[in-house]
Every structure is written in C-alpha cells, then in structure tokens.
N, C-alpha and C. Protein backbone atom coordinates (compact mmCIF):
# COMPACT_ATOMS: atom_id res chain seq x y z
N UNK A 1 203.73 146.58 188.28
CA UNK A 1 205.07 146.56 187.75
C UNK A 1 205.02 145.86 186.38
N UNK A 2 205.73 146.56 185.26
CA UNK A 2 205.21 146.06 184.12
C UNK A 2 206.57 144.51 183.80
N UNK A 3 205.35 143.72 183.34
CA UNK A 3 206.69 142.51 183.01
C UNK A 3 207.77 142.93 181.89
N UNK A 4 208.94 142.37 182.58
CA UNK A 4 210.41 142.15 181.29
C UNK A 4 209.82 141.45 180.44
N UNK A 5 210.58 141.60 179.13
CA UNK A 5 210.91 140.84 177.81
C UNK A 5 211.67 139.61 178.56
N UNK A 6 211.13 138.20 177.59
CA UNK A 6 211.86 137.80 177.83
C UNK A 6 213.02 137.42 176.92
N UNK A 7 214.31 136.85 177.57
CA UNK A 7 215.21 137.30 176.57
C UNK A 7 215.14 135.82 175.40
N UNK A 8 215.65 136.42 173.96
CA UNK A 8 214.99 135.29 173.12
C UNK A 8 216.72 134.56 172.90
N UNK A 9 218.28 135.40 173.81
CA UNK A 9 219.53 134.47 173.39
C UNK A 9 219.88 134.57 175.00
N UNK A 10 219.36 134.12 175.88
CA UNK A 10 219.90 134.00 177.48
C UNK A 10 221.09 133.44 177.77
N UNK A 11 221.90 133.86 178.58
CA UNK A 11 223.24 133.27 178.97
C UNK A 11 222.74 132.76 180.43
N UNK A 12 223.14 131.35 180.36
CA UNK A 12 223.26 130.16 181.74
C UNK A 12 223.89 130.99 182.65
N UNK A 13 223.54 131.06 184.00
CA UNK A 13 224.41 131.03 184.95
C UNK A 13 224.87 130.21 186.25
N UNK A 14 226.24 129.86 186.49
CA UNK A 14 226.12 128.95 187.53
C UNK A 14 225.44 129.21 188.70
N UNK A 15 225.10 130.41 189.06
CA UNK A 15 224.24 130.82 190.19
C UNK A 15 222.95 130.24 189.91
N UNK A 16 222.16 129.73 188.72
CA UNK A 16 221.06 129.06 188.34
C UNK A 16 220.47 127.84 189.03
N UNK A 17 221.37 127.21 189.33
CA UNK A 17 220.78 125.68 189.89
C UNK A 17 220.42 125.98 191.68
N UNK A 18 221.50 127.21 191.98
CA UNK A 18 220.99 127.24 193.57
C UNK A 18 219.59 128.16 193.82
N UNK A 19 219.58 129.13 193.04
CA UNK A 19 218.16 129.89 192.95
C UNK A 19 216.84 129.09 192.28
N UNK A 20 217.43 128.08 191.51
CA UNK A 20 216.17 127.01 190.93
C UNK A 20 215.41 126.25 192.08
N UNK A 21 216.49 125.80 192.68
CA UNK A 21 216.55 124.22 193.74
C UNK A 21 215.79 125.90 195.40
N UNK A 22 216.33 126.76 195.77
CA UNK A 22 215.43 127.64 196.44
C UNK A 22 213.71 128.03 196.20
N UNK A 23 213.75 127.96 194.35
CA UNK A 23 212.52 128.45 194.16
C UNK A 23 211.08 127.04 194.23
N UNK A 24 211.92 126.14 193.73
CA UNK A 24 211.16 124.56 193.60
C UNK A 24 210.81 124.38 195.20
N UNK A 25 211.78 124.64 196.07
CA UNK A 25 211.46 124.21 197.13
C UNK A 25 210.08 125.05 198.14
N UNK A 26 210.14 126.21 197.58
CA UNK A 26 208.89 127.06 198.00
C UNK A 26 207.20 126.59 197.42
N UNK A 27 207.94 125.43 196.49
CA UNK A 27 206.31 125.39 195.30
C UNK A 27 206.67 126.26 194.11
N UNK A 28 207.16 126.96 193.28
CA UNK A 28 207.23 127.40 192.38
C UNK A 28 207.75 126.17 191.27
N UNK A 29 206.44 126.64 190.39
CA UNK A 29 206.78 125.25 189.28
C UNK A 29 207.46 126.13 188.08
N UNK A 30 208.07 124.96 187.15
CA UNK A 30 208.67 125.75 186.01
C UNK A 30 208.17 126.56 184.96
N UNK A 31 207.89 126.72 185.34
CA UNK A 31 207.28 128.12 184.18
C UNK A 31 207.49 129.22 185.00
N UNK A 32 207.47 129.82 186.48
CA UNK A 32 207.33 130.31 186.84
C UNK A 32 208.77 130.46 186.99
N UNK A 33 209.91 129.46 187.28
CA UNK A 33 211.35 129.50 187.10
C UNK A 33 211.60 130.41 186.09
N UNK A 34 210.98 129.85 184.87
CA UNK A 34 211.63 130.57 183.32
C UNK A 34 211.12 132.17 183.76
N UNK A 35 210.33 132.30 183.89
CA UNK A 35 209.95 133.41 184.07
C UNK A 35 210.86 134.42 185.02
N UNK A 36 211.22 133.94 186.14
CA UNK A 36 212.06 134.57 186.93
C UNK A 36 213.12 134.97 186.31
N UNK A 37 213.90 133.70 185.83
CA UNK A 37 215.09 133.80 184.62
C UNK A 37 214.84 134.47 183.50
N UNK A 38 213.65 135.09 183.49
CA UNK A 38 213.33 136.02 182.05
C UNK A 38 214.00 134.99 180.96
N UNK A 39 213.21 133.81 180.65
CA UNK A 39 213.84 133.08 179.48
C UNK A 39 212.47 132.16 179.29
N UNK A 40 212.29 131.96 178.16
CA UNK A 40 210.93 130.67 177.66
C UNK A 40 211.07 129.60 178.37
N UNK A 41 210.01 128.95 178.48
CA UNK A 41 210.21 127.54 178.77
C UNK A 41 210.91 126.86 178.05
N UNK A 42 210.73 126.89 176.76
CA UNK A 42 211.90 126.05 176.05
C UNK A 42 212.94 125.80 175.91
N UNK A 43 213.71 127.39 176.38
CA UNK A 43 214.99 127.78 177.00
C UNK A 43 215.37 126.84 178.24
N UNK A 44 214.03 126.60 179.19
CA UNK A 44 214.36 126.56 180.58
C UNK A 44 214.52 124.96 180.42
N UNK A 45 213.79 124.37 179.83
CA UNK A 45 214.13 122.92 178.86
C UNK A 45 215.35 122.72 178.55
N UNK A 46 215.75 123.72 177.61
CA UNK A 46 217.16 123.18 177.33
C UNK A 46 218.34 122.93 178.52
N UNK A 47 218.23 123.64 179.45
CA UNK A 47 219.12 124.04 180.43
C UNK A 47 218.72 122.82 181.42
N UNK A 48 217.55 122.26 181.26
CA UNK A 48 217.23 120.89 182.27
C UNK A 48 218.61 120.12 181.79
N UNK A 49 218.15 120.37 180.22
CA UNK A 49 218.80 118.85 179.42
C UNK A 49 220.38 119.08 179.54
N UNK A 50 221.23 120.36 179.24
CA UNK A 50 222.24 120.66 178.83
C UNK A 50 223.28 120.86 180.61
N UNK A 51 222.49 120.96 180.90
CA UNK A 51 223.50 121.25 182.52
C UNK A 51 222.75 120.71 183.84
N UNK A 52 223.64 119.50 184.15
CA UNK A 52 223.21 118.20 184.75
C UNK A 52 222.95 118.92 186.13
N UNK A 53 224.04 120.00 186.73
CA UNK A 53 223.85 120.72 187.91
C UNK A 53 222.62 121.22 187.95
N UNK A 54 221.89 121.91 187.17
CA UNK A 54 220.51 122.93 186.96
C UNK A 54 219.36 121.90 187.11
N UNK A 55 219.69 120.92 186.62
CA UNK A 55 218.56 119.67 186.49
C UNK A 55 218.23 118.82 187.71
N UNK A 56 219.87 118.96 188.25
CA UNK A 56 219.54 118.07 190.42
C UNK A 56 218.96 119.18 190.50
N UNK A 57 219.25 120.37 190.68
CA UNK A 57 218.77 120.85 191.19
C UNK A 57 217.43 121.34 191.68
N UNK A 58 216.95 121.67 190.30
CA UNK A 58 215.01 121.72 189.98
C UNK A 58 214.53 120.38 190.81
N UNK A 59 215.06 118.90 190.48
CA UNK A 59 214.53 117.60 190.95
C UNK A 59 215.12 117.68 192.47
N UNK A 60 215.65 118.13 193.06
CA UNK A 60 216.04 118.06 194.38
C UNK A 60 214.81 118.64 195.32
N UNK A 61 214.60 120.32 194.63
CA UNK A 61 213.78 121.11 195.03
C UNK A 61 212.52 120.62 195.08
N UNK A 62 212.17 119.44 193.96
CA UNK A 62 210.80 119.37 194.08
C UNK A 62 210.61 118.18 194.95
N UNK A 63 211.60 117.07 195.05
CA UNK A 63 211.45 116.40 196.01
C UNK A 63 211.20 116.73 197.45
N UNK A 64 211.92 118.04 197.67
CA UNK A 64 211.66 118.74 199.09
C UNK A 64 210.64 118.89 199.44
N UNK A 65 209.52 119.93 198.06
CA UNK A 65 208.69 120.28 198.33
C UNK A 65 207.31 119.60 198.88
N UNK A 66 207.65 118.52 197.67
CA UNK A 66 206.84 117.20 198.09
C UNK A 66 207.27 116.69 199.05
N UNK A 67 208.28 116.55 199.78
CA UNK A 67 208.16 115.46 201.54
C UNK A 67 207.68 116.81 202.23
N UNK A 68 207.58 117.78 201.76
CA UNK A 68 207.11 118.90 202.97
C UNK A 68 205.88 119.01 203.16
N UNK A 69 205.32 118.39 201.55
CA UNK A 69 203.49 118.46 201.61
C UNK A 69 203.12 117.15 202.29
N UNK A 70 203.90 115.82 202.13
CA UNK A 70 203.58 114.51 202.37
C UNK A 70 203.52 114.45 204.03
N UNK A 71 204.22 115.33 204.27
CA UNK A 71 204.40 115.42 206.05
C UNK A 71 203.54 115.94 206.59
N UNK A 72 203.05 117.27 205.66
CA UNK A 72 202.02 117.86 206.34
C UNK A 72 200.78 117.42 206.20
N UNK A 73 200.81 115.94 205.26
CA UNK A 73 199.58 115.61 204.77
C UNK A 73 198.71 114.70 205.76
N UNK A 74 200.47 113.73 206.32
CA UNK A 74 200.40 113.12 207.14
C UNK A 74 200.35 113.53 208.48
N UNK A 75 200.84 114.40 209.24
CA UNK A 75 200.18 115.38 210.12
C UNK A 75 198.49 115.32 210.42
N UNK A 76 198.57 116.11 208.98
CA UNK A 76 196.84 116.28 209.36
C UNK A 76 196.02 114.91 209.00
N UNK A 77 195.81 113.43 208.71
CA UNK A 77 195.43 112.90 208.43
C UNK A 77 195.41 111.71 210.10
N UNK A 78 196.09 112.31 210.71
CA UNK A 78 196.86 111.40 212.19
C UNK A 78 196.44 111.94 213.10
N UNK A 79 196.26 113.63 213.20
CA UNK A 79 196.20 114.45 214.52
C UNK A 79 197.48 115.13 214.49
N UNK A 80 197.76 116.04 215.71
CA UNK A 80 198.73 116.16 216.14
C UNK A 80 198.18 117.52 216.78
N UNK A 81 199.21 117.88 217.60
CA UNK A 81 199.03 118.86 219.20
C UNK A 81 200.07 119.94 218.92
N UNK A 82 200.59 121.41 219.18
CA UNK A 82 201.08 121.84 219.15
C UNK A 82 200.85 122.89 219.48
N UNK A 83 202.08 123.61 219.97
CA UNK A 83 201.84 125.02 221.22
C UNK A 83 201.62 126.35 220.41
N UNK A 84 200.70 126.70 220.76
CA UNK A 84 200.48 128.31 220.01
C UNK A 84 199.48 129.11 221.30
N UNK A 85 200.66 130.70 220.80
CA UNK A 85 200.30 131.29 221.11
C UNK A 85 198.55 131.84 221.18
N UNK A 86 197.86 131.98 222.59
CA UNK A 86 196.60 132.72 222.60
C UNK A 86 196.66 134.20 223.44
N UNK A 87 196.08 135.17 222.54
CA UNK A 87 196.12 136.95 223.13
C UNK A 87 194.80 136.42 223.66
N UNK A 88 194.58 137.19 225.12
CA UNK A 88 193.69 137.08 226.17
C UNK A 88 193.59 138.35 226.66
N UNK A 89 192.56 138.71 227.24
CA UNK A 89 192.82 140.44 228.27
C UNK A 89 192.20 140.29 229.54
N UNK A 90 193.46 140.34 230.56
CA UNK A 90 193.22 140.44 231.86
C UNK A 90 193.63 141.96 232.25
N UNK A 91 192.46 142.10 232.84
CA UNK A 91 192.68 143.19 233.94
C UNK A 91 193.02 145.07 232.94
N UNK A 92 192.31 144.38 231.76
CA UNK A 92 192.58 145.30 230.62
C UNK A 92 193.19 145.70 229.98
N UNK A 93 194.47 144.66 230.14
CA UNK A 93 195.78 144.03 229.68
C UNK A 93 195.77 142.88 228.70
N UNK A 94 196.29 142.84 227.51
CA UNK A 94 196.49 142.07 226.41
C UNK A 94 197.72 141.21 226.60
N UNK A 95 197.19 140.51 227.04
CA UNK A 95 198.69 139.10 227.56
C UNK A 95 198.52 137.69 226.21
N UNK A 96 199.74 137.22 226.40
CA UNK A 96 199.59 136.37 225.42
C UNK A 96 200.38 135.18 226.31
N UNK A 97 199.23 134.08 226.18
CA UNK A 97 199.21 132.54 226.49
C UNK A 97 199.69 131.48 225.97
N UNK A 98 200.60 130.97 226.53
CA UNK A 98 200.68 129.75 225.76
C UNK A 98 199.88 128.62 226.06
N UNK A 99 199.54 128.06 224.67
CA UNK A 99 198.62 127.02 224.96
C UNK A 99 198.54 125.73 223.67
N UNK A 100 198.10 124.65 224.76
CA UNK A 100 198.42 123.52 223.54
C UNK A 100 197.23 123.22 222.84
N UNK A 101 197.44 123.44 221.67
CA UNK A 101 195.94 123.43 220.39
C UNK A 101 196.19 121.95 219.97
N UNK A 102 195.02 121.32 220.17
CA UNK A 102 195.14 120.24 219.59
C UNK A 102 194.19 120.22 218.38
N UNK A 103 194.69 119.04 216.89
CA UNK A 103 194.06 118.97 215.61
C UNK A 103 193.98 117.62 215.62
N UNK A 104 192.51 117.33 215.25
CA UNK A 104 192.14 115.95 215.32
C UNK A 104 192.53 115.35 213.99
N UNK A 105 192.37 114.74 214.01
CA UNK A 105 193.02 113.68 212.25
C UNK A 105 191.53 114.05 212.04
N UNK A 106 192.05 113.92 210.18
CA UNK A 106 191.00 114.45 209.24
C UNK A 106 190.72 113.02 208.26
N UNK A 107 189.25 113.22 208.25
CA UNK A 107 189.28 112.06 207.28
C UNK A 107 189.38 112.27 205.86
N UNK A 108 188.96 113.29 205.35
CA UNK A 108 189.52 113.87 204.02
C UNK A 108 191.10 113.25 203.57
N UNK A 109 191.75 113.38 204.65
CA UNK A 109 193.57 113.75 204.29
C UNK A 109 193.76 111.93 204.69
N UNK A 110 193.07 111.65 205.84
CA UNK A 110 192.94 109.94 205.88
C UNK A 110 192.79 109.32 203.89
N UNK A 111 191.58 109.88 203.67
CA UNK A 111 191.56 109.26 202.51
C UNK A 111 192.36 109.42 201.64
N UNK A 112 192.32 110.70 201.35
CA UNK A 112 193.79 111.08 200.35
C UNK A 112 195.23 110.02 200.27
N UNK A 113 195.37 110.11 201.44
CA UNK A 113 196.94 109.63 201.84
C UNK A 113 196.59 107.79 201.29
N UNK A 114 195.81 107.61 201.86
CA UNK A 114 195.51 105.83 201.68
C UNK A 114 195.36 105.70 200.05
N UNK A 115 194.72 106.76 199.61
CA UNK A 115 194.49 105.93 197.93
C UNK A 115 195.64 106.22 197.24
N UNK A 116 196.60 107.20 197.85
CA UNK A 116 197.48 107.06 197.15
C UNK A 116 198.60 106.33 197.66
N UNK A 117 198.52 105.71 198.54
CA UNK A 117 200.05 105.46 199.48
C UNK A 117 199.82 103.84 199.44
N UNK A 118 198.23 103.61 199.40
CA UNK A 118 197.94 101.79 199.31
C UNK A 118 196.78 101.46 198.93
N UNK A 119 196.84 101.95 197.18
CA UNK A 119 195.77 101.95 196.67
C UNK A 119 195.20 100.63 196.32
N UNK A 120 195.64 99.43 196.07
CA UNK A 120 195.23 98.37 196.19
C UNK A 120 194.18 97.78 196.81
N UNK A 121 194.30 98.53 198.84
CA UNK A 121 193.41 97.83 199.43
C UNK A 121 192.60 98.95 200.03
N UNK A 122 192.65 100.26 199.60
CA UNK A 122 191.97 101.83 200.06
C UNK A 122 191.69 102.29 198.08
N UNK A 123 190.23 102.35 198.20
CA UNK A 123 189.72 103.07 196.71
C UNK A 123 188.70 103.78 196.81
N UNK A 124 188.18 104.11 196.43
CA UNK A 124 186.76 104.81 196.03
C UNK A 124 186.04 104.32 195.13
N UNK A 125 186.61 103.76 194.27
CA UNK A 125 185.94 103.59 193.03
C UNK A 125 185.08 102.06 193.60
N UNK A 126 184.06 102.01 193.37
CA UNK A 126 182.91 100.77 193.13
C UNK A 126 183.23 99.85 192.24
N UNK A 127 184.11 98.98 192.57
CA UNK A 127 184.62 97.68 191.02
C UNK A 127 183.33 97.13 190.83
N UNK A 128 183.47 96.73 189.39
CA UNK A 128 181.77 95.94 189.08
C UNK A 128 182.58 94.98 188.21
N UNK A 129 182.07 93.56 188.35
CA UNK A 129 182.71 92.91 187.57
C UNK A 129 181.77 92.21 186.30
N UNK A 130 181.98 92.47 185.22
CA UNK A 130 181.59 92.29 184.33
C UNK A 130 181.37 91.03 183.41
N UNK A 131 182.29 90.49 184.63
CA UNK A 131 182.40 88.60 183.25
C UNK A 131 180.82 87.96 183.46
N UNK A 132 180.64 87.51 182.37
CA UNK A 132 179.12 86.56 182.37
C UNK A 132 179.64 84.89 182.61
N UNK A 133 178.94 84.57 183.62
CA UNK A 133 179.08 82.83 184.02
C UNK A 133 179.10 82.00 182.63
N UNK A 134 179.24 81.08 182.67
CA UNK A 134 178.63 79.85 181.89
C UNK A 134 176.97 79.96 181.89
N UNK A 135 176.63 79.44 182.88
CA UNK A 135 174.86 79.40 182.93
C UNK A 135 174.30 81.01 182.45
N UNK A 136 174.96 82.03 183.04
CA UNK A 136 174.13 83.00 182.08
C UNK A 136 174.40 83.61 180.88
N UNK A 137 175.31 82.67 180.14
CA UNK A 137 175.64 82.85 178.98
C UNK A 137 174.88 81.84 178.23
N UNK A 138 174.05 80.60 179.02
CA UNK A 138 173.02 79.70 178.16
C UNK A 138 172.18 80.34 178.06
N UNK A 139 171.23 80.97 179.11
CA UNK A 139 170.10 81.78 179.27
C UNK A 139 169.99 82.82 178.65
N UNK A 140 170.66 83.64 178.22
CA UNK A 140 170.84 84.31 177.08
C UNK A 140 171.09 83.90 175.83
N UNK A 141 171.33 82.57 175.16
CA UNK A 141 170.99 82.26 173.88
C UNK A 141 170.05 81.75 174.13
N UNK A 142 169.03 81.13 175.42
CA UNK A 142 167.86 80.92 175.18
C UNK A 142 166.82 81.73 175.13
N UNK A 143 166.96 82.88 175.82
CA UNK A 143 166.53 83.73 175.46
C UNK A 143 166.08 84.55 173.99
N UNK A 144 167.46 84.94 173.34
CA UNK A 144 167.68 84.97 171.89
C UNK A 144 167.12 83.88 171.18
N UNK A 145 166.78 82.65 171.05
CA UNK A 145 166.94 81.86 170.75
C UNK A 145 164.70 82.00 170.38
N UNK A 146 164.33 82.64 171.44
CA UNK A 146 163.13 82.56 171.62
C UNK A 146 162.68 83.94 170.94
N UNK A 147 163.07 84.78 170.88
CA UNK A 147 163.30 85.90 170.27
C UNK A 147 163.32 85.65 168.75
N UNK A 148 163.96 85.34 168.41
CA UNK A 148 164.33 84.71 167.30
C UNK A 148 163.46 84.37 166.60
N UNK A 149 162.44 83.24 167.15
CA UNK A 149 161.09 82.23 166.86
C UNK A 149 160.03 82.96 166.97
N UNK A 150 160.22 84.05 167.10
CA UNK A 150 158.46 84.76 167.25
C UNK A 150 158.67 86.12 166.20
C-alpha cells in the first residue's frame, strides 16, 4: 500500500487526543502517531505544545504502556502460574485441557528490574576506587625521586 503525503498545513482534531492516548497505549511511539495523522513530527510537536488535551493524552498513554511492561516485567522476574489451554488426542479425538503452566522467575528480568528499581544497592558495574593513600603517595615521590638520580 503506497504511503500518503504528508500534509505540510494539517488541521487539529478533537478526536486526536483519544486516538493518540489508544495508540501510545499499544507501544506506538511518536513518530509513528505523526505518521498515522499524516503530519511531521514537528507538526506533531506543535500540537504536544499547543493543545494541553493532545499532550495528557500521549503522556497518559505512555504511562499505561509502561505499568503494562513494569508488570509484566515483574511477573516474569517473580514466577507466576497460570491456566492455559493444552490440545491432547484421545481416542483420536483432539480435546483441549485445561492446565496450570507454571513460569519460574527469571534471573535476567530479576536483574533488570533491581538495577533499575534499586540501583544503589543492585549494579553490575565493578566500582574501582581510585584515590591514592597518603603512604602511597610518599612511595611514589620516592620512587620518582630515585628516578630522577640515575
């Protein structure tokens, strides 16, 4: 399907902020908004700035989207159990089972969640501390010092 032009004098519509705040909430980021709206990003900028309704709205949507990922992040980082369907064949019959699947906590999503949720006392990074003592700040001008003399 070939893409629209987009338009370069777009007219706002109040129907805008509820189809924004629908599309944010699926994961669609802005550019992909403007695009829908057949209008530039810069356009889609202005309309953040110029109409306070269009602007909750985008920020509403993305807050959604994000507690929807944070939940599922946390989900999988904890465990959790839940009923799903299993197709089986008895008797040369395709029956479908219910059954409880359980998902063990992940340590991947463990880590994730901790460096960002309490990064203070969960890191990755290897601190090295760099300050030089007193005493090996003598030993090094004696060093130099001997260096120096030869």
């Amino acid at each position: 399907m070939p893409r629209r032009p987009k338009k370069s004098n777009p007219s706002y519509s109040p129907l805008f902020p509820r189809l924004a705040r629908a599309m944010t909430r699926i994961g669609a980021e802005r550019s992909q908004i403007a695009e829908a709206f057949e209008v530039t990003e810069e356009v889609l900028q202005d309309w953040l700035k110029e109409h306070a309704e269009f602007a909750k709205a985008v920020e509403e949507g993305e807050k959604d989207a994000n507690a929807a990922v944070e939940q599922a992040l946390f989900k999988r980082a904890t465990g959790y159990s839940q009923m799903e369907d299993k197709v089986c064949q008895y008797r040369g019959e395709a029956i479908t089972v219910p059954t409880m699947k359980h998902y063990p906590p992940d340590v991947a999503a463990m880590k994730l969640w901790l460096a960002n949720r309490a990064s203070g006392r969960w890191t990755d990074k290897q601190g090295m501390e760099h300050a030089v003592t007193e005493q090996l700040g003598e030993v090094m001008k004696r060093i130099r010092g001997r260096n120096s003399e030869q």
